[in-house]
N, C-alpha and C. Protein backbone atom coordinates (compact mmCIF):
# COMPACT_ATOMS: atom_id res chain seq x y z
N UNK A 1 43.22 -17.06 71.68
CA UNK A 1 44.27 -16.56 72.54
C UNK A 1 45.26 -15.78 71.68
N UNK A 2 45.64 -14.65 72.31
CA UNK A 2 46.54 -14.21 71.00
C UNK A 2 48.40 -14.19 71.88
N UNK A 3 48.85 -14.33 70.42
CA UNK A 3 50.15 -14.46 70.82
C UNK A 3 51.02 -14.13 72.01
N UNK A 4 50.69 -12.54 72.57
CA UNK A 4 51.36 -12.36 73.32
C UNK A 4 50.71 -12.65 74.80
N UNK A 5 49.63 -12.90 74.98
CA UNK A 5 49.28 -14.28 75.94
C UNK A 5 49.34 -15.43 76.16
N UNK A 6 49.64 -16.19 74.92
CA UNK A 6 50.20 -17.63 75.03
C UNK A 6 51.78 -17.59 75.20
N UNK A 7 52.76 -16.04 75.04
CA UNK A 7 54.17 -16.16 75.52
C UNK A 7 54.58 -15.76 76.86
N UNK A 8 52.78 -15.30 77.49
CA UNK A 8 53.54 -14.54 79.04
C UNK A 8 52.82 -16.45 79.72
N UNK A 9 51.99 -16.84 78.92
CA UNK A 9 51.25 -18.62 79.63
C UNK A 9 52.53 -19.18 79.71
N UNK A 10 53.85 -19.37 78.56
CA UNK A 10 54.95 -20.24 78.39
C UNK A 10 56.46 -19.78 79.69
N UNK A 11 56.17 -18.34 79.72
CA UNK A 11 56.97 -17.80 80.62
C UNK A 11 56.68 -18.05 82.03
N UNK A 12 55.67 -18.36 82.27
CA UNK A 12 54.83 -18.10 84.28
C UNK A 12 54.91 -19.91 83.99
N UNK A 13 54.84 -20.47 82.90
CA UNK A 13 54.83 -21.86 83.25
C UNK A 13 55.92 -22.42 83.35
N UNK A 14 56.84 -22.17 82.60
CA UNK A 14 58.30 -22.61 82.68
C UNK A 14 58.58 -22.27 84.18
N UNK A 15 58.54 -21.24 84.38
CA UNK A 15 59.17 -20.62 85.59
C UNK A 15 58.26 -21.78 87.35
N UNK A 16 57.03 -21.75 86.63
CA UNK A 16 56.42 -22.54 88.38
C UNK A 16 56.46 -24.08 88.27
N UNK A 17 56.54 -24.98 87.00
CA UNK A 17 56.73 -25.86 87.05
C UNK A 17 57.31 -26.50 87.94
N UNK A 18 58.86 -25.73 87.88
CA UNK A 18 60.07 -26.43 88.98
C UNK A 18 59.72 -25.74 90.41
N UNK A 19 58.34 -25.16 90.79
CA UNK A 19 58.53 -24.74 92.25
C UNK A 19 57.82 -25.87 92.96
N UNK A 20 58.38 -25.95 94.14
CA UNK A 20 56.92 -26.89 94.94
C UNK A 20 56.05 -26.93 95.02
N UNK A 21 54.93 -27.46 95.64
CA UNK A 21 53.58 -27.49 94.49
C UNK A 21 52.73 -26.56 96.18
N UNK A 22 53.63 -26.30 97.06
CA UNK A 22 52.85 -25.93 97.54
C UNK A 22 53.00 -24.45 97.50
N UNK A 23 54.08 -23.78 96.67
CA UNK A 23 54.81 -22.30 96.15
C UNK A 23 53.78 -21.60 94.94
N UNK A 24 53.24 -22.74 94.46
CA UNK A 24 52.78 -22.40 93.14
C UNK A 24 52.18 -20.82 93.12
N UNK A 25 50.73 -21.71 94.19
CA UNK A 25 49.56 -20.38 93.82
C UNK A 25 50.59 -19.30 94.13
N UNK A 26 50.75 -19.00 95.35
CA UNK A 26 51.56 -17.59 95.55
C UNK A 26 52.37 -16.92 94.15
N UNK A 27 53.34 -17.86 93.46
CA UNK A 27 54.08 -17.82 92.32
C UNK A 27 52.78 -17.17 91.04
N UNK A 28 51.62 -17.83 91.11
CA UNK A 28 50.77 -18.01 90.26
C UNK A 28 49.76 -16.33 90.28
N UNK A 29 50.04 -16.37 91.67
CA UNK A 29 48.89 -14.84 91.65
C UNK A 29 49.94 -14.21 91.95
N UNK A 30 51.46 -13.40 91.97
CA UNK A 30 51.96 -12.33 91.76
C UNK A 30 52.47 -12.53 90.65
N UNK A 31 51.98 -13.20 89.42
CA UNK A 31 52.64 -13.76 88.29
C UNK A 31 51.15 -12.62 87.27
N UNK A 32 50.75 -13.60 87.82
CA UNK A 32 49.24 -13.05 86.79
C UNK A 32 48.48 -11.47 86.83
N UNK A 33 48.82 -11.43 88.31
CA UNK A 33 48.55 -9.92 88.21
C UNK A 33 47.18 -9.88 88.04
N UNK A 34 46.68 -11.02 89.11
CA UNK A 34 44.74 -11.05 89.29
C UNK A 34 44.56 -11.97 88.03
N UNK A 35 45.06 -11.81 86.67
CA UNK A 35 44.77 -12.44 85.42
C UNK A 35 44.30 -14.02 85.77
N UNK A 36 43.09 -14.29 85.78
CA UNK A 36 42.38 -15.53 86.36
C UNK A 36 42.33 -16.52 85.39
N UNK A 37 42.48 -16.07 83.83
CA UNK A 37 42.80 -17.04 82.81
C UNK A 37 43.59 -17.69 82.71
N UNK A 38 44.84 -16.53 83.10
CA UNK A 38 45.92 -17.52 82.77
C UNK A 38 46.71 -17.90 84.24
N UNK A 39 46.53 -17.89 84.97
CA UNK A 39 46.81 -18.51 86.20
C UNK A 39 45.98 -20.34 85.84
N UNK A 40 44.96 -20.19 85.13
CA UNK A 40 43.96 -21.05 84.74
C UNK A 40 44.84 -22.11 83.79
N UNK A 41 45.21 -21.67 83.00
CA UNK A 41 45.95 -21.88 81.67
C UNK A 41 47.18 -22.81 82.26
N UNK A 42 48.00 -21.53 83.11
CA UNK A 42 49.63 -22.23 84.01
C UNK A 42 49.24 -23.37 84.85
N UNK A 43 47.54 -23.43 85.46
CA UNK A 43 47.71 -24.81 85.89
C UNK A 43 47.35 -25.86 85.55
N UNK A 44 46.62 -25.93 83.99
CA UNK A 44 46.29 -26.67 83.05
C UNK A 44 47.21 -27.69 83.23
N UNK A 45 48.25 -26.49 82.24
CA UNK A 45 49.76 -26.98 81.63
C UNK A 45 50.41 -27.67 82.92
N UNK A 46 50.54 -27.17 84.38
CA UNK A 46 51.38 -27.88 85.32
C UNK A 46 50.54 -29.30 85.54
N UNK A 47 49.41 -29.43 85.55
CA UNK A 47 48.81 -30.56 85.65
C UNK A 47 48.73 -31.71 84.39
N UNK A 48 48.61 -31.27 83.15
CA UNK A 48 49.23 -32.04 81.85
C UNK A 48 50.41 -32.58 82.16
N UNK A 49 51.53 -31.46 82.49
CA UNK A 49 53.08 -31.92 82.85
C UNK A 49 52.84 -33.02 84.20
N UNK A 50 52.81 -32.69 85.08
CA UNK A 50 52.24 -33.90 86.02
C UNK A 50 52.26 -35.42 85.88
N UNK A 51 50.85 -35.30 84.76
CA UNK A 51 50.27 -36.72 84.36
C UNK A 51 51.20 -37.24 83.26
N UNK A 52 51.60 -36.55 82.78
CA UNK A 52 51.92 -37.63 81.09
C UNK A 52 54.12 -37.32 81.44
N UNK A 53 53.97 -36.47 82.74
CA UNK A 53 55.49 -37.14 83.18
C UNK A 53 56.39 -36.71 81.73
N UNK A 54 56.17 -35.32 81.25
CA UNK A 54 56.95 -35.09 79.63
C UNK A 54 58.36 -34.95 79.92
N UNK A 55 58.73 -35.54 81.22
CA UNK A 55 60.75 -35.72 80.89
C UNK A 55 61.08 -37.06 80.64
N UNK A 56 60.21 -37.49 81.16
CA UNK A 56 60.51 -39.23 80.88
C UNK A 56 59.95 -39.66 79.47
N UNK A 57 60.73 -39.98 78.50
CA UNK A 57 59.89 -40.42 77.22
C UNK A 57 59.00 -41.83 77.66
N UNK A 58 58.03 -42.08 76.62
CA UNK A 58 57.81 -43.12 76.70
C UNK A 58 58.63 -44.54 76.56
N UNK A 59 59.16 -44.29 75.82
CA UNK A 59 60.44 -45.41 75.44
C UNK A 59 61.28 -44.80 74.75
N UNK A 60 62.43 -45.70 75.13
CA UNK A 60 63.71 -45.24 74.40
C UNK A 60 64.39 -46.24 73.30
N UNK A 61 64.17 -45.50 72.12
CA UNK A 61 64.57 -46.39 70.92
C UNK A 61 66.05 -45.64 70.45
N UNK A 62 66.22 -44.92 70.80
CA UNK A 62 67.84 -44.24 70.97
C UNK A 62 68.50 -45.17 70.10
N UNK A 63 69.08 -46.68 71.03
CA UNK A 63 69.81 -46.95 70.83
C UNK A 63 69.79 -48.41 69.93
N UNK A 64 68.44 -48.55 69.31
CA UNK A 64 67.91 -49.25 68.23
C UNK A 64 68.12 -48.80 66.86
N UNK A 65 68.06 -47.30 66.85
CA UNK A 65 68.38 -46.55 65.80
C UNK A 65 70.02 -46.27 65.56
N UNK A 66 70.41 -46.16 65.91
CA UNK A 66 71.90 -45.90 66.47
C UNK A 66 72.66 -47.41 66.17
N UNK A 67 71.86 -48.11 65.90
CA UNK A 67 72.78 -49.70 65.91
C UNK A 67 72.56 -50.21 64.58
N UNK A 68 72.88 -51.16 64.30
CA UNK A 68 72.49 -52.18 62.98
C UNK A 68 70.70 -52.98 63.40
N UNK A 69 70.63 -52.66 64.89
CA UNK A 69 69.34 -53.38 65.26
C UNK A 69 68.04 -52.98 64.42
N UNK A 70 68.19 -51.77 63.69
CA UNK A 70 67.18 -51.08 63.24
C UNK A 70 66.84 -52.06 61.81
N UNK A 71 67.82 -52.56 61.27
CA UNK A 71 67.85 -53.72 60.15
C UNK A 71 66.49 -54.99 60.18
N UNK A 72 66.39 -55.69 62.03
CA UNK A 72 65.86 -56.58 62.00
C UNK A 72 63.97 -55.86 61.64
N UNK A 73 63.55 -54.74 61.39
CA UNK A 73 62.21 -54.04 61.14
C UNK A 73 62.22 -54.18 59.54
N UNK A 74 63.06 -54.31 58.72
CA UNK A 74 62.81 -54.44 57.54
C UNK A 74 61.90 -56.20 57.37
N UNK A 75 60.79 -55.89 56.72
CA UNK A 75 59.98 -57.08 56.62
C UNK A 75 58.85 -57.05 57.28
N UNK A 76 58.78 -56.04 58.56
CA UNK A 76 57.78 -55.93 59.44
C UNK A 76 56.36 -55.40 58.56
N UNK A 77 55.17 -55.56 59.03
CA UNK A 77 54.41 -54.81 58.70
C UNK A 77 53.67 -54.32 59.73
N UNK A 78 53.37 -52.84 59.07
CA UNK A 78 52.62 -51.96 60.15
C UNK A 78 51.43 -51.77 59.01
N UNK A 79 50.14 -52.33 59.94
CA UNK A 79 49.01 -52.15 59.17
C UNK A 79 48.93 -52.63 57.95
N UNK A 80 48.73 -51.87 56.80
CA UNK A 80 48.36 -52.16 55.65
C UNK A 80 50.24 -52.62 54.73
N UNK A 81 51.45 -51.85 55.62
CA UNK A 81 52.42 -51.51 54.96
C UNK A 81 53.45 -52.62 55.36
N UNK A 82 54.73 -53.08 54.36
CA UNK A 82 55.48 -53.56 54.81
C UNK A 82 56.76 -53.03 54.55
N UNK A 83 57.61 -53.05 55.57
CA UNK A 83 58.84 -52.08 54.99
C UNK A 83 59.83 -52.97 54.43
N UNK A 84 60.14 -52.22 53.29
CA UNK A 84 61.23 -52.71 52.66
C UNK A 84 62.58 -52.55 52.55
N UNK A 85 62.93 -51.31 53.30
CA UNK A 85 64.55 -50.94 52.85
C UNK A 85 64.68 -49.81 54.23
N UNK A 86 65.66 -49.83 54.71
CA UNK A 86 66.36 -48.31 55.03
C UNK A 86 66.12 -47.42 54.14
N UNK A 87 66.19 -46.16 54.20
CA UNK A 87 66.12 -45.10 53.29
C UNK A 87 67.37 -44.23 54.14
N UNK A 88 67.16 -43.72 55.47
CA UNK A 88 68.32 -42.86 55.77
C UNK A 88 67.96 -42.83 57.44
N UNK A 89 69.08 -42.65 58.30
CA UNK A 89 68.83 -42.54 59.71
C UNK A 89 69.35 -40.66 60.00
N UNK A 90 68.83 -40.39 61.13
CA UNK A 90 69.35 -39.32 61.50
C UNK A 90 69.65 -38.89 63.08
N UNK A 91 69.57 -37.86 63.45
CA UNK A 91 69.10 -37.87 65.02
C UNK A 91 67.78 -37.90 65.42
N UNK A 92 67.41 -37.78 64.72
CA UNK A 92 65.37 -38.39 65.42
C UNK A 92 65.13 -39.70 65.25
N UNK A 93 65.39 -40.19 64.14
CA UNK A 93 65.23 -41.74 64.05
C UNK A 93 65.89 -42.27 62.62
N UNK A 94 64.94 -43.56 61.89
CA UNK A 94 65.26 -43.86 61.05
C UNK A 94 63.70 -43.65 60.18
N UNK A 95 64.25 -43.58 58.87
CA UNK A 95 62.80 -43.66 58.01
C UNK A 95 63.21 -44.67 57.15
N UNK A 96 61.98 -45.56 56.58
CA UNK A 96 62.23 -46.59 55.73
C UNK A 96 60.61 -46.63 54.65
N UNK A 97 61.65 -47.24 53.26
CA UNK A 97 60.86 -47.61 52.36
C UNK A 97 59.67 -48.39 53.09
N UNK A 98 58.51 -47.99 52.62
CA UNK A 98 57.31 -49.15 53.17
C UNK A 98 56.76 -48.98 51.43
N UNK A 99 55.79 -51.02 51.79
CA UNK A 99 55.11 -51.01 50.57
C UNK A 99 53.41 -51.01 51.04
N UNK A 100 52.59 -50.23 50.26
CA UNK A 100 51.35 -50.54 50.59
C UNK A 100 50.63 -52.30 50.53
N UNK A 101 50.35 -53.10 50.68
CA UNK A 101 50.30 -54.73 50.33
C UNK A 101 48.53 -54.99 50.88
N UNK A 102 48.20 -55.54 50.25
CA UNK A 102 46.39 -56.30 50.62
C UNK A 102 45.82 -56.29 49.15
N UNK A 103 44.62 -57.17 49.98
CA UNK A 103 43.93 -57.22 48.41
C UNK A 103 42.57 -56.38 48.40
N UNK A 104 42.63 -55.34 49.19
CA UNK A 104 41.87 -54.05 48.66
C UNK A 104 42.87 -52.99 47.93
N UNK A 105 44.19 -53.20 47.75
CA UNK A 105 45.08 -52.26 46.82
C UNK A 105 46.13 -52.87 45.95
N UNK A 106 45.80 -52.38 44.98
CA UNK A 106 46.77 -52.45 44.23
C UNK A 106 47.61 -51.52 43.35
């Protein structure tokens, strides 16, 4: 796909997302201009958006990170790793020291 078809796919999709679903096609074929790909493409994407619901996060750790609560994960282990320290928080989250631990590594 080249670039300036994946920016007119981001433009016709932004734009029909928020129409009613029964506005679309109409929206969809004076959009595309017959273009059967990407009418194809815009309803991929409206049907992805649909299912996986991308305004609603999955969870909200917001305010885990944002607190001292983020403290009680030190000790945890994920998989092979155990974390050991804060390192630094930001607006996306927190990152922390992890140690690799088992007795296939050393």
């Amino acid at each position: 796909m080249l670039p300036e078809e994946w920016q007119k796919i981001k433009l016709v999709f932004n734009e029909a997302v928020d129409l009613p679903a029964a506005d679309i096609d109409a929206f969809l074929r004076e959009q595309s201009g017959g273009n059967v790909k990407l009418a194809g493409e815009v309803w991929r994407l409206i049907d992805a958006e649909r299912e996986n619901n991308f305004e609603k996060p999955v969870a909200d750790l917001s305010q885990v990170w944002q607190s001292d609560e983020a403290e009680s994960f030190v000790g945890t282990e994920i998989g092979n790793y155990r974390l050991r320290s804060e390192i630094g928080r930001g607006g996306m989250g927190i990152v922390f020291e992890a140690r690799r631990e088992g007795a296939d590594f050393d």
